[in-house]
C-alpha atoms as a PDB file:
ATOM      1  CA  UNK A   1     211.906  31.489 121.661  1.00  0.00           C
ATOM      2  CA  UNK A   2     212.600  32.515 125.154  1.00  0.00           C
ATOM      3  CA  UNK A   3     209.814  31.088 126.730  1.00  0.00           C
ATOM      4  CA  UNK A   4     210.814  27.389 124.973  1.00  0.00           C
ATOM      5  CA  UNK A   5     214.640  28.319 126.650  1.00  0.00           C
ATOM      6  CA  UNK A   6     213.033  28.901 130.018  1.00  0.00           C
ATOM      7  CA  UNK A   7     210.612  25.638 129.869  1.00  0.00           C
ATOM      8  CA  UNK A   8     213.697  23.965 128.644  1.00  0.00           C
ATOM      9  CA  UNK A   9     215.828  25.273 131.813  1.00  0.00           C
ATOM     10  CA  UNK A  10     213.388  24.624 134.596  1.00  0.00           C
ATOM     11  CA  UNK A  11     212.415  21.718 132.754  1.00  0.00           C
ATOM     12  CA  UNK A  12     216.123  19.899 132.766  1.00  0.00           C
ATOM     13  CA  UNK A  13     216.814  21.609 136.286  1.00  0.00           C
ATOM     14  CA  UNK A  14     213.744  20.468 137.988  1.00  0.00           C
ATOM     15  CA  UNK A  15     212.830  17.071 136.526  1.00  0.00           C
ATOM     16  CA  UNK A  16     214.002  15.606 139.771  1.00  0.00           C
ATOM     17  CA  UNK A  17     211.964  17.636 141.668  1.00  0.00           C
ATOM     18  CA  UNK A  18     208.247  18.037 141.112  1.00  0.00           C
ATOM     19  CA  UNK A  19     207.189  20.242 143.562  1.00  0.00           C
ATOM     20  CA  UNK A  20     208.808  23.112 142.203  1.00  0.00           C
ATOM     21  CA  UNK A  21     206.801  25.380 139.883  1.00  0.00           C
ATOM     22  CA  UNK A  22     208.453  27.414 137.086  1.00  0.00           C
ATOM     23  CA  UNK A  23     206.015  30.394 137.286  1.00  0.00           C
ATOM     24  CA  UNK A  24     204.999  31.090 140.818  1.00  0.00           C
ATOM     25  CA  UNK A  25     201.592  28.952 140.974  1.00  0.00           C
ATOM     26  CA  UNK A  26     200.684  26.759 143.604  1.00  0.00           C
ATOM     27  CA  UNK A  27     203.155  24.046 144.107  1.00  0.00           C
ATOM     28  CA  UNK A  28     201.269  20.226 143.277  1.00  0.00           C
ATOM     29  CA  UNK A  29     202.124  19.256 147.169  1.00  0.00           C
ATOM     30  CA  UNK A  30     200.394  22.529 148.529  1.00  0.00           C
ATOM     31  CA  UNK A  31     197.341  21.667 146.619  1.00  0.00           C
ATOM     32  CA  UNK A  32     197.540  18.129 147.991  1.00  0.00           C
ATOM     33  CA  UNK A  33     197.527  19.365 151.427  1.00  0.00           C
ATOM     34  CA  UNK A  34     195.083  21.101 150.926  1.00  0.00           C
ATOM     35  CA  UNK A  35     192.769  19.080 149.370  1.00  0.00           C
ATOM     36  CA  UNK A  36     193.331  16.397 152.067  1.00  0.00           C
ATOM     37  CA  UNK A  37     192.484  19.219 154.563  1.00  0.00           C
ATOM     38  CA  UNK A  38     189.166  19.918 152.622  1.00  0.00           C
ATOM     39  CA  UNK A  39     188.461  16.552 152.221  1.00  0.00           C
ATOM     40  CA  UNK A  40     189.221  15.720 156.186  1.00  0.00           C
ATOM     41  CA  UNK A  41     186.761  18.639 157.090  1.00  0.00           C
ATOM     42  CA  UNK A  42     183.951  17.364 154.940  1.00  0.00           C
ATOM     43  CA  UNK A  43     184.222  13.551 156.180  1.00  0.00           C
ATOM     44  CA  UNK A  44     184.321  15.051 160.129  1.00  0.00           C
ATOM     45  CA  UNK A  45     181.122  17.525 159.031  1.00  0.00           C
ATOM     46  CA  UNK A  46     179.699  14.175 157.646  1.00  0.00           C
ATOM     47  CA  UNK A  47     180.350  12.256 160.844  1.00  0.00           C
ATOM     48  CA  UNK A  48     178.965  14.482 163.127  1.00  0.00           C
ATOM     49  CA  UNK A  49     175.914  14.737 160.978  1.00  0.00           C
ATOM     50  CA  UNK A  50     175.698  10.958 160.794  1.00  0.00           C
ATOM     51  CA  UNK A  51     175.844  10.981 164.916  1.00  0.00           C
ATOM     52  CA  UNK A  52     173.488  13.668 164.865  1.00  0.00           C
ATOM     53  CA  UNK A  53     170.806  11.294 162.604  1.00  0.00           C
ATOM     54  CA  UNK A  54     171.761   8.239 164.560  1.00  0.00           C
ATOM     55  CA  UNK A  55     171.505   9.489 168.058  1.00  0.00           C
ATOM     56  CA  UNK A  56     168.015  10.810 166.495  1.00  0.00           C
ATOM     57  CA  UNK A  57     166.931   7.633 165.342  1.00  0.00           C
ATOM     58  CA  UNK A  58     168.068   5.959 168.863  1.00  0.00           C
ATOM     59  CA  UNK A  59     165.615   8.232 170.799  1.00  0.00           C
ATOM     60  CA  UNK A  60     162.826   7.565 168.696  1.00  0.00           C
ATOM     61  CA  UNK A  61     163.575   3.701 169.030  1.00  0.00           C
ATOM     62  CA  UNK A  62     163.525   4.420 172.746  1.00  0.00           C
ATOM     63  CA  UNK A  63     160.270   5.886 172.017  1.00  0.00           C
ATOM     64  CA  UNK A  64     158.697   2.947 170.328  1.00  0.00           C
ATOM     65  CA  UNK A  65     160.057   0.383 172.821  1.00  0.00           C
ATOM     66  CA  UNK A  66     158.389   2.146 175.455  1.00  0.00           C
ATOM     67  CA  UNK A  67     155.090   2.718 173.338  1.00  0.00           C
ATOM     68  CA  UNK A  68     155.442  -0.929 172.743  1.00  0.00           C
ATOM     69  CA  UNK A  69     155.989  -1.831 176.349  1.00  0.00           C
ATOM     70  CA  UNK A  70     152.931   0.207 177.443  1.00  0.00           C
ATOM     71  CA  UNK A  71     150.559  -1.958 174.367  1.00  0.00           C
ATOM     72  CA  UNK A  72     151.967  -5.121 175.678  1.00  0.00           C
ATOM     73  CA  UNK A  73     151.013  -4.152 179.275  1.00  0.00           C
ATOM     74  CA  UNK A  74     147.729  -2.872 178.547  1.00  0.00           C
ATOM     75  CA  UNK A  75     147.221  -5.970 176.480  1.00  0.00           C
ATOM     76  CA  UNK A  76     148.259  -8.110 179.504  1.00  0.00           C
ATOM     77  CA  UNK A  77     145.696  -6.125 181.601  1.00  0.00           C
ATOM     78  CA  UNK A  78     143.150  -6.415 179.525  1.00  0.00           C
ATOM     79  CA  UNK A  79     143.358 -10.388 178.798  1.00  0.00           C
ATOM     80  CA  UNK A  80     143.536 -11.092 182.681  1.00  0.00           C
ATOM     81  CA  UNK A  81     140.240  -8.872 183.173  1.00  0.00           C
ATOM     82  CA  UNK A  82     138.747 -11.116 180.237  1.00  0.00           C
ATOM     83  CA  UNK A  83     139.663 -14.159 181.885  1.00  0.00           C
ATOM     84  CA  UNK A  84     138.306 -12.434 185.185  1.00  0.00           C
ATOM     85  CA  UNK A  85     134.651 -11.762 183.968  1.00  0.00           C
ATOM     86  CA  UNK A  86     135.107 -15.301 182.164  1.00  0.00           C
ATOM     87  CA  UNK A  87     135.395 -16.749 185.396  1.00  0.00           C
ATOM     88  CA  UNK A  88     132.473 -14.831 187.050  1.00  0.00           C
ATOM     89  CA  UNK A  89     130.235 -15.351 184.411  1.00  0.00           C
ATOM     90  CA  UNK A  90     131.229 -19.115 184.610  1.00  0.00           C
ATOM     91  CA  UNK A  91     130.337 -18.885 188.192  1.00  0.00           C
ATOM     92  CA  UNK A  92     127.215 -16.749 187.571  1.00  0.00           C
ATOM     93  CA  UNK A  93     126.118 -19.600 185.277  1.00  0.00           C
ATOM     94  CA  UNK A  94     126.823 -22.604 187.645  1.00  0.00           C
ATOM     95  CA  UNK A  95     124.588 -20.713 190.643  1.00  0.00           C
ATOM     96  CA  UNK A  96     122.031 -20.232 187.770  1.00  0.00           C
ATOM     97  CA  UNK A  97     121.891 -23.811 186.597  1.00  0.00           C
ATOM     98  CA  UNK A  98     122.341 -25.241 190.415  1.00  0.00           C
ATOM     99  CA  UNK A  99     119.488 -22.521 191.328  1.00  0.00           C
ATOM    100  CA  UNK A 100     117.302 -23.975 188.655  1.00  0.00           C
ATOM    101  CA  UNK A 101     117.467 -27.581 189.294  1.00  0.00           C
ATOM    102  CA  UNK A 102     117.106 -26.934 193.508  1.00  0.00           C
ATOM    103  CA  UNK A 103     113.954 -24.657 192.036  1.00  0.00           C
ATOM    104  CA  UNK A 104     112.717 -27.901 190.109  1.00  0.00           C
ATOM    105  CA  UNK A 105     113.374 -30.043 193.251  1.00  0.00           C
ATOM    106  CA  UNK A 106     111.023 -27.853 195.252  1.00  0.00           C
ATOM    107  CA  UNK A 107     108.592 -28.406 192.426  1.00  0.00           C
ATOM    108  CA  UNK A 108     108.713 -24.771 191.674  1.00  0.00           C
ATOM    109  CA  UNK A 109     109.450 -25.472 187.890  1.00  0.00           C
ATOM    110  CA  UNK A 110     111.309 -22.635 185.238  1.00  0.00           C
ATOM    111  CA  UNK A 111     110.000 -19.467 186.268  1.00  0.00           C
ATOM    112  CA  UNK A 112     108.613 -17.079 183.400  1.00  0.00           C
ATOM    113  CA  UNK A 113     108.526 -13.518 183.528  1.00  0.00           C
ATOM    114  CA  UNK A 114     105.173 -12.006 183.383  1.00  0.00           C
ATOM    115  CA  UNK A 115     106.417  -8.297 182.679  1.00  0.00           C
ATOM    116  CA  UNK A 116     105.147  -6.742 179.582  1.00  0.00           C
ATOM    117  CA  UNK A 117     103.583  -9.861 178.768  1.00  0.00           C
ATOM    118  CA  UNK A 118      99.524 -10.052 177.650  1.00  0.00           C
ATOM    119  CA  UNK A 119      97.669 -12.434 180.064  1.00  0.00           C
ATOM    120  CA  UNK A 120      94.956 -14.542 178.830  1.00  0.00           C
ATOM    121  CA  UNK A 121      91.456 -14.675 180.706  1.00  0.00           C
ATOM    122  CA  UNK A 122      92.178 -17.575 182.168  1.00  0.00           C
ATOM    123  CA  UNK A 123      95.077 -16.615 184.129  1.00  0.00           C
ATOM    124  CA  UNK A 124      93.032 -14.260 186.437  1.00  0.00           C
END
């Protein structure tokens, strides 16, 4: 019966104030504090963490765009040496065909390459 008396007492005595504790425990407002406190430091550890993975992720987007850059600029260099040798062998094939038809004019005709080629008797 003396434990219901003391409930009682501390009970009535202390219902306006909450944050007092009848047998020496840890007061409801400590534990707040410090569950706030535990709950800051996790959400700070998480945030530098989350910096950590995103400054990461930045370099290795650096990375890329520069692997990229270097593709597109070997591309580049690659399509003007195509439309280069284009143009030469365009050029090549012009001399060819004007060669040809000056050849014809002299009364020269096609000429035929005789190389590895079997010659009939007549020919000699």
């Amino acid at each position: 019966m003396q434990v219901e008396n003391f409930s009682e007492e501390h009970h009535s005595e202390d219902h306006g104030n909450l944050n007092l504790c009848p047998y020496d425990g840890v007061l409801p407002a400590e534990l707040d504090k410090k569950l706030c406190h535990v709950l800051i430091e996790r959400q700070e550890s998480q945030i530098v963490e989350l910096e950590a993975e995103l400054h990461h992720a930045h370099s290795k987007l650096q990375e890329k765009e520069a692997e990229l850059q270097a593709l597109k600029n070997c591309v580049k260099r690659l399509s003007e040496f195509s439309l280069a040798n284009e143009e030469i062998e365009d050029k090549e094939e012009d001399m060819k065909k004007r060669d040809g038809v000056d050849q014809e004019k002299l009364g020269f005709g096609p000429t035929k390459s005789m190389v590895g080629m079997k010659r009939t008797m007549d020919d000699e």
